[in-house]
PDB file of N, CA and C in Angstrom:
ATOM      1  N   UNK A   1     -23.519 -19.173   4.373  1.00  0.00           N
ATOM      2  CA  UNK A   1     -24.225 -17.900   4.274  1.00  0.00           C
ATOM      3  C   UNK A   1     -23.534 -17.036   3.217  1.00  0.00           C
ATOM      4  N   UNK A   2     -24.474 -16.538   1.782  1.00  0.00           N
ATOM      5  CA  UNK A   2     -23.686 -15.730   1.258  1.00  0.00           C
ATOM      6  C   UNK A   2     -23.501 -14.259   1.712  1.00  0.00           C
ATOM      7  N   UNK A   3     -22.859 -13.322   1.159  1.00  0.00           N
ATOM      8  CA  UNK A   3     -22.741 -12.540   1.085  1.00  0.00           C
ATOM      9  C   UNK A   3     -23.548 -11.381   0.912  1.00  0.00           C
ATOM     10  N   UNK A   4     -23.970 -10.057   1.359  1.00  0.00           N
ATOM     11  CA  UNK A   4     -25.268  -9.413   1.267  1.00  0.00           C
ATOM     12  C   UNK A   4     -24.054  -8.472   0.246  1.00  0.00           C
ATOM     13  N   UNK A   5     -25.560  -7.801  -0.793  1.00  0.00           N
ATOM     14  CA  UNK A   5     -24.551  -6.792  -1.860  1.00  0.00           C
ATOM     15  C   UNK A   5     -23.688  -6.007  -1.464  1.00  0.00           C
ATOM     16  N   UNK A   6     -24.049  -5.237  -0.461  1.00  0.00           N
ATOM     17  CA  UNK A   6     -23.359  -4.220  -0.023  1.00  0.00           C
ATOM     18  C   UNK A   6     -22.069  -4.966   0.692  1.00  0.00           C
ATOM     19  N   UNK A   7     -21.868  -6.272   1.283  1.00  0.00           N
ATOM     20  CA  UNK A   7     -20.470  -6.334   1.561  1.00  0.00           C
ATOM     21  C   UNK A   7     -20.055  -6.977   0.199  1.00  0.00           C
ATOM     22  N   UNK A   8     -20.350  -7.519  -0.553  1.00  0.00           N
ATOM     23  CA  UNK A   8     -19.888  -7.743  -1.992  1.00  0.00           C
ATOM     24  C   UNK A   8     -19.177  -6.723  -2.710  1.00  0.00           C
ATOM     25  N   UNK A   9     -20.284  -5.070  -2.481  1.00  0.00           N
ATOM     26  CA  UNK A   9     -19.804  -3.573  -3.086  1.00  0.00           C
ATOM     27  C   UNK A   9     -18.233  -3.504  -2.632  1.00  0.00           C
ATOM     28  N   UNK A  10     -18.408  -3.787  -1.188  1.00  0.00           N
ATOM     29  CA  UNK A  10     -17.166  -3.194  -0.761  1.00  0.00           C
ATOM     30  C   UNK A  10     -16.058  -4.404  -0.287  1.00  0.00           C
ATOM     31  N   UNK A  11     -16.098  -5.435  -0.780  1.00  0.00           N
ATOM     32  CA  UNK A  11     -15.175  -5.930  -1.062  1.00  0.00           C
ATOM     33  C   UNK A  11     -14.139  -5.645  -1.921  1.00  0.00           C
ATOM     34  N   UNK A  12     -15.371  -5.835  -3.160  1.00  0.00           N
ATOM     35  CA  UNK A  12     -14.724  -5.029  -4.393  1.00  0.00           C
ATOM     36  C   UNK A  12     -13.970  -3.495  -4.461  1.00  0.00           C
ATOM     37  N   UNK A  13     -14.082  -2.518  -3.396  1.00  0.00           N
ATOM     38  CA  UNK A  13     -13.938  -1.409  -3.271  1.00  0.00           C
ATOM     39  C   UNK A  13     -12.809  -1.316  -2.782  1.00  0.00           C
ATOM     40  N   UNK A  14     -12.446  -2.538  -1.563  1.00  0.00           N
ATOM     41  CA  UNK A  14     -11.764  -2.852  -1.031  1.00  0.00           C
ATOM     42  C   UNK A  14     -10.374  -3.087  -1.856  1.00  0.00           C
ATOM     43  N   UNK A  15     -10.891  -4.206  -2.674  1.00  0.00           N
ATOM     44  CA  UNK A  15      -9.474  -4.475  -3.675  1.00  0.00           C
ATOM     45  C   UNK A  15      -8.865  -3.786  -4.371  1.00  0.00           C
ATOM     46  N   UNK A  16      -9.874  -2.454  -4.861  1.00  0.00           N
ATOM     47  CA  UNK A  16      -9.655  -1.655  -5.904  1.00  0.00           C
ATOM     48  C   UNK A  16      -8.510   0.086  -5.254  1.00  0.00           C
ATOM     49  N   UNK A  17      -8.930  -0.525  -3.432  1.00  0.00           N
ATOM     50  CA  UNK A  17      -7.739   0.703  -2.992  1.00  0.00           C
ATOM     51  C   UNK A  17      -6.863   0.216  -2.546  1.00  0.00           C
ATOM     52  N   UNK A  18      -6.778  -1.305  -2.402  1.00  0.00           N
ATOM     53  CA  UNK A  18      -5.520  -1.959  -1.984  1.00  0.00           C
ATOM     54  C   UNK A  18      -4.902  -2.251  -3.320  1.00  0.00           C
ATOM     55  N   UNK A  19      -4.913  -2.069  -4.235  1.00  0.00           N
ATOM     56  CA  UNK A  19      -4.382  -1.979  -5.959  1.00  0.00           C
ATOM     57  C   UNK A  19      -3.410  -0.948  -6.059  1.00  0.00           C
ATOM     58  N   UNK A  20      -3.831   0.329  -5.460  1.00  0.00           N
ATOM     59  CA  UNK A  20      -3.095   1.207  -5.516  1.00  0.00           C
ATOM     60  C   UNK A  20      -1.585   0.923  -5.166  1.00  0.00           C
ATOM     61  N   UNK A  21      -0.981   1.668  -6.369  1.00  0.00           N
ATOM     62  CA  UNK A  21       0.824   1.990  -5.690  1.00  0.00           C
ATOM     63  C   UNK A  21       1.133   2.342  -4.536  1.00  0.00           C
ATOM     64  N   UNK A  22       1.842   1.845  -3.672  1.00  0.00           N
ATOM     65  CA  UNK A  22       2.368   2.211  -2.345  1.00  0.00           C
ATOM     66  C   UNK A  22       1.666   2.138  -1.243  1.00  0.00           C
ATOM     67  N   UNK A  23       0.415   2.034  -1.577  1.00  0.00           N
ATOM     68  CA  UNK A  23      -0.383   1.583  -0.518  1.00  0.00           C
ATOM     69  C   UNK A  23      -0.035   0.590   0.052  1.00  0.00           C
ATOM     70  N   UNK A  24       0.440   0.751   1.525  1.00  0.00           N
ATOM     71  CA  UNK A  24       0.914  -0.529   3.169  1.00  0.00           C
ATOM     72  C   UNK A  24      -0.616  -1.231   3.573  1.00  0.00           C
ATOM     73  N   UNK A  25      -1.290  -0.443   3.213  1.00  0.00           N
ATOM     74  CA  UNK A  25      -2.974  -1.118   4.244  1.00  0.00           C
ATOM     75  C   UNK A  25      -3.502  -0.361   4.192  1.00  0.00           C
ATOM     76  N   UNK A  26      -4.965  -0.966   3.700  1.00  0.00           N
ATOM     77  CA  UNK A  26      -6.008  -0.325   4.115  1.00  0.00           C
ATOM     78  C   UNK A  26      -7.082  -1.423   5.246  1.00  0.00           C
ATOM     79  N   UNK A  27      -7.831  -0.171   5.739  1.00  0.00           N
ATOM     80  CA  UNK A  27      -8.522  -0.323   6.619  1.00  0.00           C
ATOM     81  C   UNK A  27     -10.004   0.056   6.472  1.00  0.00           C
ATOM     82  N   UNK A  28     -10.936  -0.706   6.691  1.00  0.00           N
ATOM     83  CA  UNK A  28     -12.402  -0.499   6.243  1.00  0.00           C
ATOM     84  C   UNK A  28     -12.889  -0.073   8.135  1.00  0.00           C
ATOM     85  N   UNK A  29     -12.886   1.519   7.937  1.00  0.00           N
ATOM     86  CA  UNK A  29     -13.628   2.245   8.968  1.00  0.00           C
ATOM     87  C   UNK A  29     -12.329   2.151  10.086  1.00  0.00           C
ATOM     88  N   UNK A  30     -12.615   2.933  10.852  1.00  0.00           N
ATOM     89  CA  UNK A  30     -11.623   3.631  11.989  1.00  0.00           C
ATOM     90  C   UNK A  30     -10.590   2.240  12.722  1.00  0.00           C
ATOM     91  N   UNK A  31      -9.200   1.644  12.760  1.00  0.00           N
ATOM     92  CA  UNK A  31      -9.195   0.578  13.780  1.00  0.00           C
ATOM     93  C   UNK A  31      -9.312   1.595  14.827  1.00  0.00           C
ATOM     94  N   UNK A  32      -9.047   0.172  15.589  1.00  0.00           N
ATOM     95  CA  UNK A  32      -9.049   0.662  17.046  1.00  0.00           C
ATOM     96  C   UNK A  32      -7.741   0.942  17.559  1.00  0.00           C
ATOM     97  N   UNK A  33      -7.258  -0.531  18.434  1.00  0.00           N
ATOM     98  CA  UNK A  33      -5.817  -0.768  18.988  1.00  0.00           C
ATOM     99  C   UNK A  33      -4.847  -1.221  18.040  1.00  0.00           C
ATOM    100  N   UNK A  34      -5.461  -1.414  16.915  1.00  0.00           N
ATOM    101  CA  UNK A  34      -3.805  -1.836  15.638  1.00  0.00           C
ATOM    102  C   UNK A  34      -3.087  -1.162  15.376  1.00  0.00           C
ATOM    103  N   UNK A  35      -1.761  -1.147  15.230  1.00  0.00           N
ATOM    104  CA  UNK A  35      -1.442  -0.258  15.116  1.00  0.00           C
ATOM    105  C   UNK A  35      -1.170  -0.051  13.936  1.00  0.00           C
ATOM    106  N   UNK A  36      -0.950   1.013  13.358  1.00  0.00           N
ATOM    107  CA  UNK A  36      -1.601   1.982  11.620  1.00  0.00           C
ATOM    108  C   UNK A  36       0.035   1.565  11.494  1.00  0.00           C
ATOM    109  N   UNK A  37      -0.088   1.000   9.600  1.00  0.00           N
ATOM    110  CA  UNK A  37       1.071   0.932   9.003  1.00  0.00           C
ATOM    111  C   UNK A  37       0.651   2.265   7.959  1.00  0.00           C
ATOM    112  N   UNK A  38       1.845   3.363   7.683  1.00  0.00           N
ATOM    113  CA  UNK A  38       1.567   4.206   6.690  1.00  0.00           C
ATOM    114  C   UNK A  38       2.538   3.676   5.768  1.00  0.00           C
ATOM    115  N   UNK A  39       2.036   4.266   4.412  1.00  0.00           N
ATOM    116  CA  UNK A  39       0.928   5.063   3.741  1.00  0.00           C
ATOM    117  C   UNK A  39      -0.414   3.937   3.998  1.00  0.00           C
ATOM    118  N   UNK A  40      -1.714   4.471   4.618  1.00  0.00           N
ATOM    119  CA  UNK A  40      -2.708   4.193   4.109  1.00  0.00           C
ATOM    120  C   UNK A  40      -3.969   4.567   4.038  1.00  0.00           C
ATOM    121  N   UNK A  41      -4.559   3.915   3.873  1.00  0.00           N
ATOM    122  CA  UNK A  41      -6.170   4.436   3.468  1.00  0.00           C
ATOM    123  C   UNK A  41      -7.228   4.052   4.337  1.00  0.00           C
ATOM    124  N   UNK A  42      -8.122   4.765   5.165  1.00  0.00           N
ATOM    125  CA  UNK A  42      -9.274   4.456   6.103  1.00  0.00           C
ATOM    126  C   UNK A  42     -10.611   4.754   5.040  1.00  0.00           C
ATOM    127  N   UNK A  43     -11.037   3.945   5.380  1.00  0.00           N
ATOM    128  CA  UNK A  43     -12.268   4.449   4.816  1.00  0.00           C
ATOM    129  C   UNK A  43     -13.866   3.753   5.588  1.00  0.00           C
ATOM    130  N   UNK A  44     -14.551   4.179   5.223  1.00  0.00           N
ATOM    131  CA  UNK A  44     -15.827   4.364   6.424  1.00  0.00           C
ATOM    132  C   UNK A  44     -17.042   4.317   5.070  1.00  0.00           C
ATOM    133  N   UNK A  45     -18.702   3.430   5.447  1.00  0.00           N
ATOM    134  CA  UNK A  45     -19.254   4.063   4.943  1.00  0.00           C
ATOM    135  C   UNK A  45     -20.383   5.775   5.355  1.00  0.00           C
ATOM    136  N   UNK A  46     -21.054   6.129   4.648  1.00  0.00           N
ATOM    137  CA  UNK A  46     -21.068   7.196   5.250  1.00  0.00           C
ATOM    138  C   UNK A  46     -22.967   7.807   5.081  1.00  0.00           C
ATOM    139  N   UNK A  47     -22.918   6.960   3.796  1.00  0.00           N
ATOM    140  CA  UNK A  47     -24.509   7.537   3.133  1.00  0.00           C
ATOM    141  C   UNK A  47     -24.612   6.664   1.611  1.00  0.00           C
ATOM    142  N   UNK A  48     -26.202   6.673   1.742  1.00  0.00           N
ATOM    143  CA  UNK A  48     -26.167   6.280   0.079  1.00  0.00           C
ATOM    144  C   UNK A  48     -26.661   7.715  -0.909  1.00  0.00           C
ATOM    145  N   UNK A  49     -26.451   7.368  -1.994  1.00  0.00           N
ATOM    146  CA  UNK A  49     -26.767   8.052  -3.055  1.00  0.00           C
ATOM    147  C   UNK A  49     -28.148   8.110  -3.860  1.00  0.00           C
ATOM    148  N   UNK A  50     -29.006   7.882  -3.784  1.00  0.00           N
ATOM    149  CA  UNK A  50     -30.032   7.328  -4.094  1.00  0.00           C
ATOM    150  C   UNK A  50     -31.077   8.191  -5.380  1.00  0.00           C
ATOM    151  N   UNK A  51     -31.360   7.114  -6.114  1.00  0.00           N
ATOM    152  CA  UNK A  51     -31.866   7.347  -7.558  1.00  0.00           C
ATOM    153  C   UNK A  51     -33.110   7.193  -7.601  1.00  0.00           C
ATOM    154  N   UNK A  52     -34.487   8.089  -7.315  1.00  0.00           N
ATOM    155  CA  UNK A  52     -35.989   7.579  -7.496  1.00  0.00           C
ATOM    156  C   UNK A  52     -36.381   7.940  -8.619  1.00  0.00           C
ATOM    157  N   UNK A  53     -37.837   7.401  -8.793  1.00  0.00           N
ATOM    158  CA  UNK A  53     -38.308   7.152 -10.348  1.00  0.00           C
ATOM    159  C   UNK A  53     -39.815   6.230  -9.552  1.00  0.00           C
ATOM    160  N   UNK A  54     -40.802   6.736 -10.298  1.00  0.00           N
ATOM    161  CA  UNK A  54     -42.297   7.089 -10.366  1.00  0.00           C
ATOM    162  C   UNK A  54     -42.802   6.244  -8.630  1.00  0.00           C
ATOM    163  N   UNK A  55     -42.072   7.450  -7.953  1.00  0.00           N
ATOM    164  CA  UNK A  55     -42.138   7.091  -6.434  1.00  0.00           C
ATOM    165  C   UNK A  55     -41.730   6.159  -5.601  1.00  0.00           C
ATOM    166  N   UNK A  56     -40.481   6.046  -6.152  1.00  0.00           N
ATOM    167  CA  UNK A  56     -39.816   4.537  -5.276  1.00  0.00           C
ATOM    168  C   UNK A  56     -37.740   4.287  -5.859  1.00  0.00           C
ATOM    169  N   UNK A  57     -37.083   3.752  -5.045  1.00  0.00           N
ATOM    170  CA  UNK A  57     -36.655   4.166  -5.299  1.00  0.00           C
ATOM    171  C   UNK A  57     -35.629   2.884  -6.573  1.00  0.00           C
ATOM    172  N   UNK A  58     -34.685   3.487  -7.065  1.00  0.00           N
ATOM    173  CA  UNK A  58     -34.341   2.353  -8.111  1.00  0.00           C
ATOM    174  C   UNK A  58     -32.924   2.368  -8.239  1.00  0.00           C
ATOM    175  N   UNK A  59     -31.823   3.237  -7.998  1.00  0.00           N
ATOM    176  CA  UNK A  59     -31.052   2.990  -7.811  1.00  0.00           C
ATOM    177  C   UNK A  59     -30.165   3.425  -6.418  1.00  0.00           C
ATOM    178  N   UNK A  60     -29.742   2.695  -5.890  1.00  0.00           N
ATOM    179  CA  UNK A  60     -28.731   3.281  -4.498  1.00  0.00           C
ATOM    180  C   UNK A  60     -27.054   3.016  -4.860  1.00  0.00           C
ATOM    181  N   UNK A  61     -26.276   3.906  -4.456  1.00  0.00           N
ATOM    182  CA  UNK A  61     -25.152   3.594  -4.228  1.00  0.00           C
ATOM    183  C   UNK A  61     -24.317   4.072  -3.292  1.00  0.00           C
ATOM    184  N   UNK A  62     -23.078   3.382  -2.243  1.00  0.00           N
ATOM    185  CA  UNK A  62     -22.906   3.485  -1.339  1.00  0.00           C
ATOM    186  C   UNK A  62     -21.935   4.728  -1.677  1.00  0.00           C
ATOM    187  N   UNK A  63     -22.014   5.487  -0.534  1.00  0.00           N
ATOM    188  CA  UNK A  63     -21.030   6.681  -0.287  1.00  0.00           C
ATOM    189  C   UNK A  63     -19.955   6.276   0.998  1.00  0.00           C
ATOM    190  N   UNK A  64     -18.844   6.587   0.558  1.00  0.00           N
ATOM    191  CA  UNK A  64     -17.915   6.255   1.550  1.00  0.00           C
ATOM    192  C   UNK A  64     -16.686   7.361   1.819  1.00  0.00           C
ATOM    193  N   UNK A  65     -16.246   7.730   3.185  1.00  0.00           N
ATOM    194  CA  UNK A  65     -15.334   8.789   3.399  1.00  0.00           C
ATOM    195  C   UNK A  65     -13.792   7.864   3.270  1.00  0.00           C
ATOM    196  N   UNK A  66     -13.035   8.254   2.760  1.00  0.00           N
ATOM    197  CA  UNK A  66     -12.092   7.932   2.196  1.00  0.00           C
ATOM    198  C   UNK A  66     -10.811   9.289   2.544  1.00  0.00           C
ATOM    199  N   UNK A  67     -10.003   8.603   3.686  1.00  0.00           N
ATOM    200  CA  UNK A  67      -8.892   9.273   4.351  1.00  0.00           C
ATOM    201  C   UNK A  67      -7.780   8.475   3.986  1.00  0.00           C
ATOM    202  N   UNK A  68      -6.389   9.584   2.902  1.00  0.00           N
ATOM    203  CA  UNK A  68      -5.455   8.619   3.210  1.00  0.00           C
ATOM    204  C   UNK A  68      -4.818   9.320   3.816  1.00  0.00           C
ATOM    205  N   UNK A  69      -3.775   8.742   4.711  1.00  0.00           N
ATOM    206  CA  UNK A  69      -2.750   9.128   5.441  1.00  0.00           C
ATOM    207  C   UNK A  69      -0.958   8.792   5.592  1.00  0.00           C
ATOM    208  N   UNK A  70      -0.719   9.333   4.827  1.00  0.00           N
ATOM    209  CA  UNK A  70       0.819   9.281   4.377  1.00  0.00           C
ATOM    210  C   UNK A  70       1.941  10.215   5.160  1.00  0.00           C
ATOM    211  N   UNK A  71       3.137   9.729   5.587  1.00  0.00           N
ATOM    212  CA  UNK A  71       4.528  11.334   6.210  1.00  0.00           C
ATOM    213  C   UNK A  71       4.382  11.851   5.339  1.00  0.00           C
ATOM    214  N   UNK A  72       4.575  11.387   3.703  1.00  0.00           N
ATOM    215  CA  UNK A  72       5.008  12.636   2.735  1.00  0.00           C
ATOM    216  C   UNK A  72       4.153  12.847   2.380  1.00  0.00           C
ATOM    217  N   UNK A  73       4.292  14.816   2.261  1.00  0.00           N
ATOM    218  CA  UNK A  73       3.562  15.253   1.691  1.00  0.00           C
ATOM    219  C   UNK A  73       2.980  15.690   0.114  1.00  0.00           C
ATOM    220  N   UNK A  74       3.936  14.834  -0.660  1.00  0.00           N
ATOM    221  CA  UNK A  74       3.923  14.868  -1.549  1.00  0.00           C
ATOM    222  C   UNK A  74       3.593  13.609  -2.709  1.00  0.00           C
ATOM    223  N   UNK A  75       2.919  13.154  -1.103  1.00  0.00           N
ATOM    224  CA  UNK A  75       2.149  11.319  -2.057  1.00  0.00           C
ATOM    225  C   UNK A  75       1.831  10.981  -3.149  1.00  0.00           C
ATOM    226  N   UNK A  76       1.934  10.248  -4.407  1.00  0.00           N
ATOM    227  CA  UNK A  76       1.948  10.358  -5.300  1.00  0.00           C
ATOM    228  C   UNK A  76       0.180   9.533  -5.334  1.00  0.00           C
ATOM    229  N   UNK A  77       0.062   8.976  -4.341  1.00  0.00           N
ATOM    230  CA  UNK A  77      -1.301   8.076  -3.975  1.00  0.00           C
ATOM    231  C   UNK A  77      -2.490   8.946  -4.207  1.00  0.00           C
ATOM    232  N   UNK A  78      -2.092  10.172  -3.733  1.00  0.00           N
ATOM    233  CA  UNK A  78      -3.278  11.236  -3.713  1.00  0.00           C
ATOM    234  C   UNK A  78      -3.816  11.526  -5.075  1.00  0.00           C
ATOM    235  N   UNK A  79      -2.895  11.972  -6.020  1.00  0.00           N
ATOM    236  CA  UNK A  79      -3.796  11.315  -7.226  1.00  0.00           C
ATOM    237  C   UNK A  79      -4.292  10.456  -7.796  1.00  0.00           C
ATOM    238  N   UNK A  80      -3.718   8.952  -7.376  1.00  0.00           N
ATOM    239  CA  UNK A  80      -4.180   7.823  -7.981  1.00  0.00           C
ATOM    240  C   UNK A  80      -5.949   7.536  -7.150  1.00  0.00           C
ATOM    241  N   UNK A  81      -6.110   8.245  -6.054  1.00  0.00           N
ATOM    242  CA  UNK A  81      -7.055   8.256  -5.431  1.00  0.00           C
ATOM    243  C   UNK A  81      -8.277   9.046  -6.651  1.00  0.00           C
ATOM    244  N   UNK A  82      -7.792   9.855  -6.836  1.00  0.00           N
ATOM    245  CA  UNK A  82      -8.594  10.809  -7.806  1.00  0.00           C
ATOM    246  C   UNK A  82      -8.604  10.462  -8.951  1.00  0.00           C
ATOM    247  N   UNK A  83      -7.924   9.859  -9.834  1.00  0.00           N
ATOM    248  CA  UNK A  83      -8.139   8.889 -10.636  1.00  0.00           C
ATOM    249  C   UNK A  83      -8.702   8.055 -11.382  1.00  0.00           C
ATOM    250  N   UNK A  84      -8.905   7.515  -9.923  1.00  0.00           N
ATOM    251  CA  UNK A  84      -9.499   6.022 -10.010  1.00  0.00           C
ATOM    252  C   UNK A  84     -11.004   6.174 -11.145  1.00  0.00           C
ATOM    253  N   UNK A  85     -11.096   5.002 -11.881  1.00  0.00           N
ATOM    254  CA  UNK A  85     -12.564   4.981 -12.751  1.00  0.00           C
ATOM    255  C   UNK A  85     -13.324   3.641 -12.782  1.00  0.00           C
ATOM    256  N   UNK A  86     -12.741   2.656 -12.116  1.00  0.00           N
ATOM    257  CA  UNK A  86     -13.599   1.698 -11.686  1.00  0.00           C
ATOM    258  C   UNK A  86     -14.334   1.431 -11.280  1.00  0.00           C
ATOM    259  N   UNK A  87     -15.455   2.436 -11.295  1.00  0.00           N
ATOM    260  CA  UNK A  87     -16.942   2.511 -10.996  1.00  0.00           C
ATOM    261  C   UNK A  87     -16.784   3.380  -9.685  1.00  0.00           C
ATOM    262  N   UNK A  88     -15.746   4.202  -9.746  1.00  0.00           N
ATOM    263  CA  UNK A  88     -16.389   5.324  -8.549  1.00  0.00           C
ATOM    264  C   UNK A  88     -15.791   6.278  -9.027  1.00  0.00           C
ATOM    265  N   UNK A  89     -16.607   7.465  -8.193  1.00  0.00           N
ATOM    266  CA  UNK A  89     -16.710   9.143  -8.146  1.00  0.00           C
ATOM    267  C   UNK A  89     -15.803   9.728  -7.100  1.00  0.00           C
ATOM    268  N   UNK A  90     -14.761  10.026  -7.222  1.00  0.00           N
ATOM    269  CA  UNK A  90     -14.249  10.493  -6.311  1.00  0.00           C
ATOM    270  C   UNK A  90     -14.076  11.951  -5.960  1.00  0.00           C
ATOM    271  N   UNK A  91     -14.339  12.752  -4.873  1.00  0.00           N
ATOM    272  CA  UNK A  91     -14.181  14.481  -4.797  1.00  0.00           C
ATOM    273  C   UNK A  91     -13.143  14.204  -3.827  1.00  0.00           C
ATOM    274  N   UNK A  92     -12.180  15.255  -3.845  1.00  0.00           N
ATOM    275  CA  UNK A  92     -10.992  15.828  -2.704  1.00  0.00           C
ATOM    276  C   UNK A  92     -12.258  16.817  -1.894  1.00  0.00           C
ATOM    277  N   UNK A  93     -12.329  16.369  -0.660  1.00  0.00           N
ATOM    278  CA  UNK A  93     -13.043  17.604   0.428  1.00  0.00           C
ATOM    279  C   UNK A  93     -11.324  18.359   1.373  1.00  0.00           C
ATOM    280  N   UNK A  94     -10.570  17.713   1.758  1.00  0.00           N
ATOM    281  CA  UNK A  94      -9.881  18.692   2.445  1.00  0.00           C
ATOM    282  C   UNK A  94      -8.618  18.030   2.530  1.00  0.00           C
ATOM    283  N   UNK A  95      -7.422  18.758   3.133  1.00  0.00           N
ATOM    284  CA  UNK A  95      -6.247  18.383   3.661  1.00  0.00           C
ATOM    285  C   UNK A  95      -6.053  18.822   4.939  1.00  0.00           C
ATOM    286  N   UNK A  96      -5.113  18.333   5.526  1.00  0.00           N
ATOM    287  CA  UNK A  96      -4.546  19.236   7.206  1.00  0.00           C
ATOM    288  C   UNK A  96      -3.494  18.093   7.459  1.00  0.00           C
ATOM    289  N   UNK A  97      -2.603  18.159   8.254  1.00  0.00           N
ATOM    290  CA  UNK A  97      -1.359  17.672   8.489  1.00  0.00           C
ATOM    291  C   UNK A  97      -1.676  17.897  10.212  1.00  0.00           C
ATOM    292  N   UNK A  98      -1.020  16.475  10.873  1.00  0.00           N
ATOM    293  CA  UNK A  98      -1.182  16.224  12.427  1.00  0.00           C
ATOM    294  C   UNK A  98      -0.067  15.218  12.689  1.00  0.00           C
ATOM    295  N   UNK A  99       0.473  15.477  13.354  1.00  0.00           N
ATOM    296  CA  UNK A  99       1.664  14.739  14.284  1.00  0.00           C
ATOM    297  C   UNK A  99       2.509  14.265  13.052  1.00  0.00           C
ATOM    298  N   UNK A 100       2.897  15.256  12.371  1.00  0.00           N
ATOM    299  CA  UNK A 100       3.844  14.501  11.195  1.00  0.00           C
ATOM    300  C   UNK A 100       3.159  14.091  10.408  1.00  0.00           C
ATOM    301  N   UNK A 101       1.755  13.701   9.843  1.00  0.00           N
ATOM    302  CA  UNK A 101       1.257  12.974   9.307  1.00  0.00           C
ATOM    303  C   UNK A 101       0.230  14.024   8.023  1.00  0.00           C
ATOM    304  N   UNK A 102       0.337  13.570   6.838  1.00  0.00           N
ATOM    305  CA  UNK A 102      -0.303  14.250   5.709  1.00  0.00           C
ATOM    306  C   UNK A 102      -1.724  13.625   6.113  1.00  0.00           C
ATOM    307  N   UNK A 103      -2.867  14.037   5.876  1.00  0.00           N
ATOM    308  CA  UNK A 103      -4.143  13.534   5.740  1.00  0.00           C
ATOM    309  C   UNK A 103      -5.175  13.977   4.424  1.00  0.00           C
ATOM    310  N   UNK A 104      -5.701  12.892   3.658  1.00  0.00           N
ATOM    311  CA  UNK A 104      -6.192  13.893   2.562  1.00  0.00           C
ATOM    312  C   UNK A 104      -7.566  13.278   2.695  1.00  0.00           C
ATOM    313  N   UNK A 105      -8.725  13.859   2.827  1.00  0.00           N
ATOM    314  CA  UNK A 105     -10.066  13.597   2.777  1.00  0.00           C
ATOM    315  C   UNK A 105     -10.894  13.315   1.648  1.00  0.00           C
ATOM    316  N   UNK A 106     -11.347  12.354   1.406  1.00  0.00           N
ATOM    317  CA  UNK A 106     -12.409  12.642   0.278  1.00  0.00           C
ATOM    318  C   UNK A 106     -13.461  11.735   0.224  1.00  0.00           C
ATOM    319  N   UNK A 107     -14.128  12.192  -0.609  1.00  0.00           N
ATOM    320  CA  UNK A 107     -15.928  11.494  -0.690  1.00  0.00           C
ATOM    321  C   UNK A 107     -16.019  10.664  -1.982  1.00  0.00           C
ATOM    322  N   UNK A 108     -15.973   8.889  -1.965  1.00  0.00           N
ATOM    323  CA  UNK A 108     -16.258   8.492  -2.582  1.00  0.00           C
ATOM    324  C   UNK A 108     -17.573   7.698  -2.977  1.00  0.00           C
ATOM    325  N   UNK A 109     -17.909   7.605  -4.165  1.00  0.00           N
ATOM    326  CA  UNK A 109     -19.677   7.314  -4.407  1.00  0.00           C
ATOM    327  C   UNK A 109     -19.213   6.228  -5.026  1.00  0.00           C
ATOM    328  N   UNK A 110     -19.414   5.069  -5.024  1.00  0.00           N
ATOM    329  CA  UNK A 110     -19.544   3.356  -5.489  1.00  0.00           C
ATOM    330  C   UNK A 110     -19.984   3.219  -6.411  1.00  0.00           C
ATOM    331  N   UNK A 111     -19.983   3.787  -7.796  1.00  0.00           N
ATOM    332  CA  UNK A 111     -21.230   4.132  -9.038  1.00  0.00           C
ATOM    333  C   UNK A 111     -21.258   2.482  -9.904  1.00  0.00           C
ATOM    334  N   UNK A 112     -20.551   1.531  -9.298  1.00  0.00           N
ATOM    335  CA  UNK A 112     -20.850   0.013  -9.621  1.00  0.00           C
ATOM    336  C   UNK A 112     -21.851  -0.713  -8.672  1.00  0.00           C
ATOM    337  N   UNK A 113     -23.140  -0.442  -9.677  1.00  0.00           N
ATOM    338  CA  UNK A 113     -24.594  -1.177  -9.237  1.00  0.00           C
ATOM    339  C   UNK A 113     -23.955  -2.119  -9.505  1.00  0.00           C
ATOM    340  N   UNK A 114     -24.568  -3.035  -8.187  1.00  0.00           N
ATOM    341  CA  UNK A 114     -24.598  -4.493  -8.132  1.00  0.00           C
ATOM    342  C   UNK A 114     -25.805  -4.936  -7.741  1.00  0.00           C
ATOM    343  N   UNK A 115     -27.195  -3.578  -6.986  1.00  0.00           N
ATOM    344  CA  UNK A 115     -28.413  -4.111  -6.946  1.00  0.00           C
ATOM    345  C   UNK A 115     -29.103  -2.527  -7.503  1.00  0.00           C
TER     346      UNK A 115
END
């Protein structure tokens, strides 16, 4: 059985935040009982993006929430997050700090059509 695009998208999406410097693990959407190695990155999808044209639609791309979570607060990851140009859009939506832990939020858009 191959692969449907969208887990193809985020395979690729996948590799491209496990690339990052210092990144321990990432994780595609919330675990459960594992237990979290920091520094890393959760990410979730969330929505598509979607492109119409003479009533239908023609391009989609996946939107994904993108949490990293590092002790220091002075992660150097957090920009490489913002950065990034390998076919995604990245916005910073927020920060807040919990049990020792930095958290930085943001909204990434997948802008590498693959359908």
């Amino acid at each position: 059985m191959s692969p449907t695009e969208i887990e193809t998208q985020r395979d690729i999406l996948h590799e491209i935040l496990s690339s990052l410097d210092g990144v321990k693990k990432v994780y595609y959407q919330p675990p459960s009982k594992e237990q979290i190695v920091y520094p890393c990155i959760i990410y979730e999808l969330t929505n598509f993006v979607t492109k119409h044209s003479n009533n239908g639609r023609y391009l989609s791309f996946p939107q994904y929430t993108v949490q990293l979570i590092d002790r220091n607060p002075e992660s150097i990851i957090q920009k490489e997050l913002l950065d990034l140009k390998q076919g995604c859009h990245v916005t910073f939506d927020r920060f807040f700090a919990l049990d020792n832990l930095n958290h930085w939020n943001y909204t990434l858009v997948f802008t590498r059509a693959l359908w």
